[in-house]
C-alpha atoms as a PDB file:
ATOM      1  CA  UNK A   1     162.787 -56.880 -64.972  1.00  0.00           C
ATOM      2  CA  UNK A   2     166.283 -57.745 -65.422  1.00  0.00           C
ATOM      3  CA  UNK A   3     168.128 -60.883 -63.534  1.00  0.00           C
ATOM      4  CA  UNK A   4     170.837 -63.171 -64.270  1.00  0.00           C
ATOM      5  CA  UNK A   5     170.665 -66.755 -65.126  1.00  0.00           C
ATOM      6  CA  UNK A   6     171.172 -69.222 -62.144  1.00  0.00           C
ATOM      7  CA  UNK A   7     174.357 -71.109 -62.039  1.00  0.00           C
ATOM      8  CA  UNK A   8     176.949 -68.200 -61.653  1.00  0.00           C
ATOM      9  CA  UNK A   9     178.847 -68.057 -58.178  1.00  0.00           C
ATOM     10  CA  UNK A  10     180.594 -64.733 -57.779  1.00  0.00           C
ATOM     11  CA  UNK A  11     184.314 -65.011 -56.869  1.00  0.00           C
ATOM     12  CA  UNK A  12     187.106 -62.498 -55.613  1.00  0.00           C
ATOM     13  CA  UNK A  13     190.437 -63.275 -57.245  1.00  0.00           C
ATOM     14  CA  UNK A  14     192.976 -60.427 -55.977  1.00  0.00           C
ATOM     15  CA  UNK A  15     191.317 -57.221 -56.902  1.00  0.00           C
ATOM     16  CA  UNK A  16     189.170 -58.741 -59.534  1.00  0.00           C
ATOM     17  CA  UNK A  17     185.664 -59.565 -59.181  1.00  0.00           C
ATOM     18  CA  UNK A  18     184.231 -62.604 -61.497  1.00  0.00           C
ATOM     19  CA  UNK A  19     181.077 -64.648 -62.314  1.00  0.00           C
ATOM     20  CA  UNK A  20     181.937 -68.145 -62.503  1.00  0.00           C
ATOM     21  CA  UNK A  21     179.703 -70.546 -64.574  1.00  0.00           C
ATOM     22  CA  UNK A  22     179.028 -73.507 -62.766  1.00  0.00           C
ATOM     23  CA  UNK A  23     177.279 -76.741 -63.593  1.00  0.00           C
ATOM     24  CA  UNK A  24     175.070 -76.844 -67.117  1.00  0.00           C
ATOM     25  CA  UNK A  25     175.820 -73.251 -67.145  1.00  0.00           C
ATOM     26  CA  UNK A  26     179.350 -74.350 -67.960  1.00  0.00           C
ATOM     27  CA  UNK A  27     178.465 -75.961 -71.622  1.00  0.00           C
ATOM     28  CA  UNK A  28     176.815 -72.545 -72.605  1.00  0.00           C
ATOM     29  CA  UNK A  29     179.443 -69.926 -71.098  1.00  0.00           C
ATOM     30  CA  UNK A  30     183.000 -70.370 -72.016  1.00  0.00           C
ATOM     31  CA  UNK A  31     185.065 -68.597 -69.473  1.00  0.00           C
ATOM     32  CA  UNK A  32     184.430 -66.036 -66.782  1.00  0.00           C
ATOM     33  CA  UNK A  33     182.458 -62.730 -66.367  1.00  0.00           C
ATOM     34  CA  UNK A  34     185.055 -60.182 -65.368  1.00  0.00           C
ATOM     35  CA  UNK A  35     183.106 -57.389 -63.789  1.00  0.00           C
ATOM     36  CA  UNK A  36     184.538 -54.013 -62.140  1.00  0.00           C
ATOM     37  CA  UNK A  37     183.610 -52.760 -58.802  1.00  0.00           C
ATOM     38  CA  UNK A  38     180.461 -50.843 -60.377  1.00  0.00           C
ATOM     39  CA  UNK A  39     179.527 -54.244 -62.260  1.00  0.00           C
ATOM     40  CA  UNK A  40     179.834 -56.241 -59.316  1.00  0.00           C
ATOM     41  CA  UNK A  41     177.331 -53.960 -57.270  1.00  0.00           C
ATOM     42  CA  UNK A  42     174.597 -54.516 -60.339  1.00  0.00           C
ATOM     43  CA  UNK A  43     175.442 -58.482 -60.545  1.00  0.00           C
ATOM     44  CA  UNK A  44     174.165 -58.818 -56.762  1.00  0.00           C
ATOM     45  CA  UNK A  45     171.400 -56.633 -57.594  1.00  0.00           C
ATOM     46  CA  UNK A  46     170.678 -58.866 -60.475  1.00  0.00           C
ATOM     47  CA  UNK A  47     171.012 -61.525 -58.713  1.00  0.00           C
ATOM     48  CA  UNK A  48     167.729 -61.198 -57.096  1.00  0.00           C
ATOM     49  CA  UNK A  49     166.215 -59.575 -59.956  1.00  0.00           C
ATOM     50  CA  UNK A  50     165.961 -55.809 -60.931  1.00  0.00           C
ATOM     51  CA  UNK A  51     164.378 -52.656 -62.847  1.00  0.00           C
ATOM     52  CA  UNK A  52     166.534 -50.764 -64.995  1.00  0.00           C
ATOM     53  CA  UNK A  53     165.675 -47.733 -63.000  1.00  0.00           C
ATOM     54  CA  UNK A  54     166.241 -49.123 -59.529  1.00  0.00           C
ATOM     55  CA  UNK A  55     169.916 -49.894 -61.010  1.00  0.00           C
ATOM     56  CA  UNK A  56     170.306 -46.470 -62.034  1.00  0.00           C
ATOM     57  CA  UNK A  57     169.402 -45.448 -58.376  1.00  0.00           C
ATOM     58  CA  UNK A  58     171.770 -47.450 -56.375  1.00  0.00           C
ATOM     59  CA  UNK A  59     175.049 -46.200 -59.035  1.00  0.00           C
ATOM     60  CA  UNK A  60     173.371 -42.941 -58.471  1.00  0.00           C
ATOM     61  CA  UNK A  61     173.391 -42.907 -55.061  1.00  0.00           C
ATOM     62  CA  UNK A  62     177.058 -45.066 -54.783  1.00  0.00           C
ATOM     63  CA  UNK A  63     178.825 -43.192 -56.912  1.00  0.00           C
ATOM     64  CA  UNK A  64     179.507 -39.511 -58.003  1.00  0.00           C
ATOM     65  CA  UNK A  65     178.448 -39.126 -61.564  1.00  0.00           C
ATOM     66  CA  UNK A  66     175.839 -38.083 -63.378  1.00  0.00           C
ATOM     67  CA  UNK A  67     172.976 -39.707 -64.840  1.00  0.00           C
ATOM     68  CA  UNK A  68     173.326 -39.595 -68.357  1.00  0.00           C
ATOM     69  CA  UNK A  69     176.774 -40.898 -68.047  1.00  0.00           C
ATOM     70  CA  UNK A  70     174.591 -43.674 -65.301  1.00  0.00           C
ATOM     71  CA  UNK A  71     172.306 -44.499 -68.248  1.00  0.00           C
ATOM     72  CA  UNK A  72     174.904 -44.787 -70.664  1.00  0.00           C
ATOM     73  CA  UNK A  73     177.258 -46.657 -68.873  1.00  0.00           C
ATOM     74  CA  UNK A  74     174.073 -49.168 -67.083  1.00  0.00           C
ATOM     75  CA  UNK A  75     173.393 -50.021 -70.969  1.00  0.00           C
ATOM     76  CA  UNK A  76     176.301 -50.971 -71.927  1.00  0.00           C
ATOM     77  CA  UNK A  77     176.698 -53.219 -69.376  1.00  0.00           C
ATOM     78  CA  UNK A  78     173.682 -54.712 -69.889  1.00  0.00           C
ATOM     79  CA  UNK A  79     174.464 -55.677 -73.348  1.00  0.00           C
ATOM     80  CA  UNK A  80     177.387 -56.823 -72.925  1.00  0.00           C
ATOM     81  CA  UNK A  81     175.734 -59.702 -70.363  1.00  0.00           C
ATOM     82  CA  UNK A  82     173.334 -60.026 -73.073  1.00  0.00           C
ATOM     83  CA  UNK A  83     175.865 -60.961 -75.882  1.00  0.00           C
ATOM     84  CA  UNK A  84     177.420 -63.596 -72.789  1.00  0.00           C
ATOM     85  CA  UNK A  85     174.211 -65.154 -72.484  1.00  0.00           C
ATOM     86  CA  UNK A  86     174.449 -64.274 -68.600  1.00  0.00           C
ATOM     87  CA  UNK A  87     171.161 -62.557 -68.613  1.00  0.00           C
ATOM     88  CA  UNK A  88     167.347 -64.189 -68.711  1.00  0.00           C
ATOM     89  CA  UNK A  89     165.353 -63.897 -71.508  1.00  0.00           C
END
């Protein structure tokens, strides 16, 4: 299972879509998590905590593209909150 670490709030600043460290979280992040429309669906989702496959699912079933492009695109992401240290363990 996938989920984010606590202490993010989610904020809408003009068209852009970011996950705010708050509290201790601050000392370890540096910044904000920019995330696009797409990114901002799976942050909610990961909010509450998710399987890679249920993620694939709900882009699947959001968007128009196929799912090797899904998969490809879901991992990617998924590192990258890895390297932020946004993700749990």
């Amino acid at each position: 299972m996938l989920k984010v670490k606590s202490g993010f709030v989610l904020r809408t600043i003009g068209t852009q879509t970011v996950a705010v460290p708050i509290g201790q979280r601050t000392s370890d992040i540096h910044g904000v998590v920019a995330l696009s429309d797409s990114g901002a669906l799976l942050w909610k989702e990961l909010e509450k905590g998710a399987e890679k496959e249920a993620l694939i699912n709900i882009l699947l079933d959001t968007y128009e593209i196929d799912r090797e492009t899904v998969v490809s695109d879901l991992e990617d992401f998924i590192k990258g909150l890895h390297e932020q240290g946004a993700l749990e363990e």
